[in-house]
Protein backbone atom coordinates (compact mmCIF):
# COMPACT_ATOMS: atom_id res chain seq x y z
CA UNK A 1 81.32 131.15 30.73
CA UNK A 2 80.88 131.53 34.57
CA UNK A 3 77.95 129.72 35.92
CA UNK A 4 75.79 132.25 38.48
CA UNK A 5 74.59 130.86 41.49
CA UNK A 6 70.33 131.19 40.58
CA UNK A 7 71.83 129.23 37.09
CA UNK A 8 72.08 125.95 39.67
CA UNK A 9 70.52 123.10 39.81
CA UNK A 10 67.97 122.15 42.14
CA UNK A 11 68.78 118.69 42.43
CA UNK A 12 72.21 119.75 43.74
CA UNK A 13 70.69 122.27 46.11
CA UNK A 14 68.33 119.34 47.35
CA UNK A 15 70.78 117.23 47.62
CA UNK A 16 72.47 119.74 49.70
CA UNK A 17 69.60 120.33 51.98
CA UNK A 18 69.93 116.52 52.92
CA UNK A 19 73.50 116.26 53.18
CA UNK A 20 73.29 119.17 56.08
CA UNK A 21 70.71 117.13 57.22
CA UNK A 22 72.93 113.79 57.53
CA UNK A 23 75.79 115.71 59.53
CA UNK A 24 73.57 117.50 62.14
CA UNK A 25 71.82 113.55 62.60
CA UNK A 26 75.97 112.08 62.91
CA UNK A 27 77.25 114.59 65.46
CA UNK A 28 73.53 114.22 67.42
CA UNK A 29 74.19 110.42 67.03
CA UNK A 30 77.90 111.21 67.83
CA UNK A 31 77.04 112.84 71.19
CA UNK A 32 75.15 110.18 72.21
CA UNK A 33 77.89 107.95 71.32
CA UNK A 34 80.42 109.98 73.51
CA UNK A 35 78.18 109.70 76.92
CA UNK A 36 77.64 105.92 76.18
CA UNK A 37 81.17 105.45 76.22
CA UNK A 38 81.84 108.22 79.12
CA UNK A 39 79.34 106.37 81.13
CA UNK A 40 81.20 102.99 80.39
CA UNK A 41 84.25 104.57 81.36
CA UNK A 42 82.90 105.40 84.13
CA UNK A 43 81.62 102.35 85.29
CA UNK A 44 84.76 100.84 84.60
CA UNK A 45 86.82 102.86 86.71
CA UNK A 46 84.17 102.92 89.56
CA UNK A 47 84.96 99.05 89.52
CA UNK A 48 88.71 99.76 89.58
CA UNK A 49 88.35 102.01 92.41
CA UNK A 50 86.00 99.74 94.42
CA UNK A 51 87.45 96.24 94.01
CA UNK A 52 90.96 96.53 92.49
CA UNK A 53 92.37 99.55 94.99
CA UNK A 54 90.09 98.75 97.57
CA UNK A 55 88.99 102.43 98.01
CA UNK A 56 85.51 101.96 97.90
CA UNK A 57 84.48 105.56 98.89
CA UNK A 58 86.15 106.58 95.67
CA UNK A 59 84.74 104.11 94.15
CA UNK A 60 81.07 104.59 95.28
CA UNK A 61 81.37 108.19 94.20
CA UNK A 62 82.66 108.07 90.45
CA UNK A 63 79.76 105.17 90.43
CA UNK A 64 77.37 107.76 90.68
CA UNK A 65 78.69 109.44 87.67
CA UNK A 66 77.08 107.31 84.74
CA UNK A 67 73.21 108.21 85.60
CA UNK A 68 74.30 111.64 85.45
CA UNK A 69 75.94 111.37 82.25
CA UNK A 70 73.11 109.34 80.74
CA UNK A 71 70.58 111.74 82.05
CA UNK A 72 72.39 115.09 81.02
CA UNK A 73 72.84 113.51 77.53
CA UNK A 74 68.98 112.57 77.30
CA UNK A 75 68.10 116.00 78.36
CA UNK A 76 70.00 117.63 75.52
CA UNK A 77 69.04 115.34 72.54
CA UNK A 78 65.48 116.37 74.04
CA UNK A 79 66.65 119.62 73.67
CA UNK A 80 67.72 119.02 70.14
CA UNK A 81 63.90 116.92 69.23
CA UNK A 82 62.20 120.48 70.77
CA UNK A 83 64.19 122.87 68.60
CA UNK A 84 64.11 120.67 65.64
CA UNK A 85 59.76 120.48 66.43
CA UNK A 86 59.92 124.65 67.06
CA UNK A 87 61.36 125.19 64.03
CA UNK A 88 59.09 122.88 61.65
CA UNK A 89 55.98 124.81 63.77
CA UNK A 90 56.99 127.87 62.72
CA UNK A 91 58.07 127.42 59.37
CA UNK A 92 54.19 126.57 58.98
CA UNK A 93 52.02 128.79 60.67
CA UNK A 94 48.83 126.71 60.24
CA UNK A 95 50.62 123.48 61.58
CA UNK A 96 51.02 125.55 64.51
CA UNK A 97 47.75 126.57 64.87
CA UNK A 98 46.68 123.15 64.60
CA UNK A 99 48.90 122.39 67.23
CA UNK A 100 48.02 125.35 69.88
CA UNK A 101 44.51 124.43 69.41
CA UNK A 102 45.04 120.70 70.06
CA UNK A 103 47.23 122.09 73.48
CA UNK A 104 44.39 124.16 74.72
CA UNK A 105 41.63 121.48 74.81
């Protein structure tokens, strides 16, 4: 006998749901990961430029490049903690209410 899809279980579809859940928090935790170590990378090759080759223009200008890094990678997981905030709003229309009326006082 084939099993039908509404047949499942709703453990497994739970279980699922929070799976889904654990991959979208590893590749948000996974982009943080990758400016962390873009901004150390950075860093370290500012210091190369500056004190090993001596070029300290060069070096002075990819030092710059970790604040930028760090600040573009804040501004998306904000990004990511207003979607994720939009969505759980609207999925209950009197939590948003709630909300909007908190807002306008």
């Amino acid at each position: 006998m084939a099993l039908l899809k509404s047949d499942a279980d709703p453990l497994q579809e739970t279980a699922e749901a929070a799976s889904s859940e654990e991959v979208q928090q590893t590749a948000e935790a996974r982009g943080a990961d990758i400016a962390l170590i873009a901004s150390a990378a950075s860093v370290l090759l500012a210091w190369h430029q500056f004190y090993l080759k001596g070029n300290k223009t060069r070096g002075l200008f990819i030092g710059l490049w970790p604040p930028t890094i760090l600040a573009f990678g804040s501004y998306l997981n904000q990004q990511a903690i207003l979607d994720k905030l939009e969505q759980s709003l609207l999925s209950t229309p009197s939590s948003f209410e709630s909300v909007r009326k908190l807002l306008s006082e």
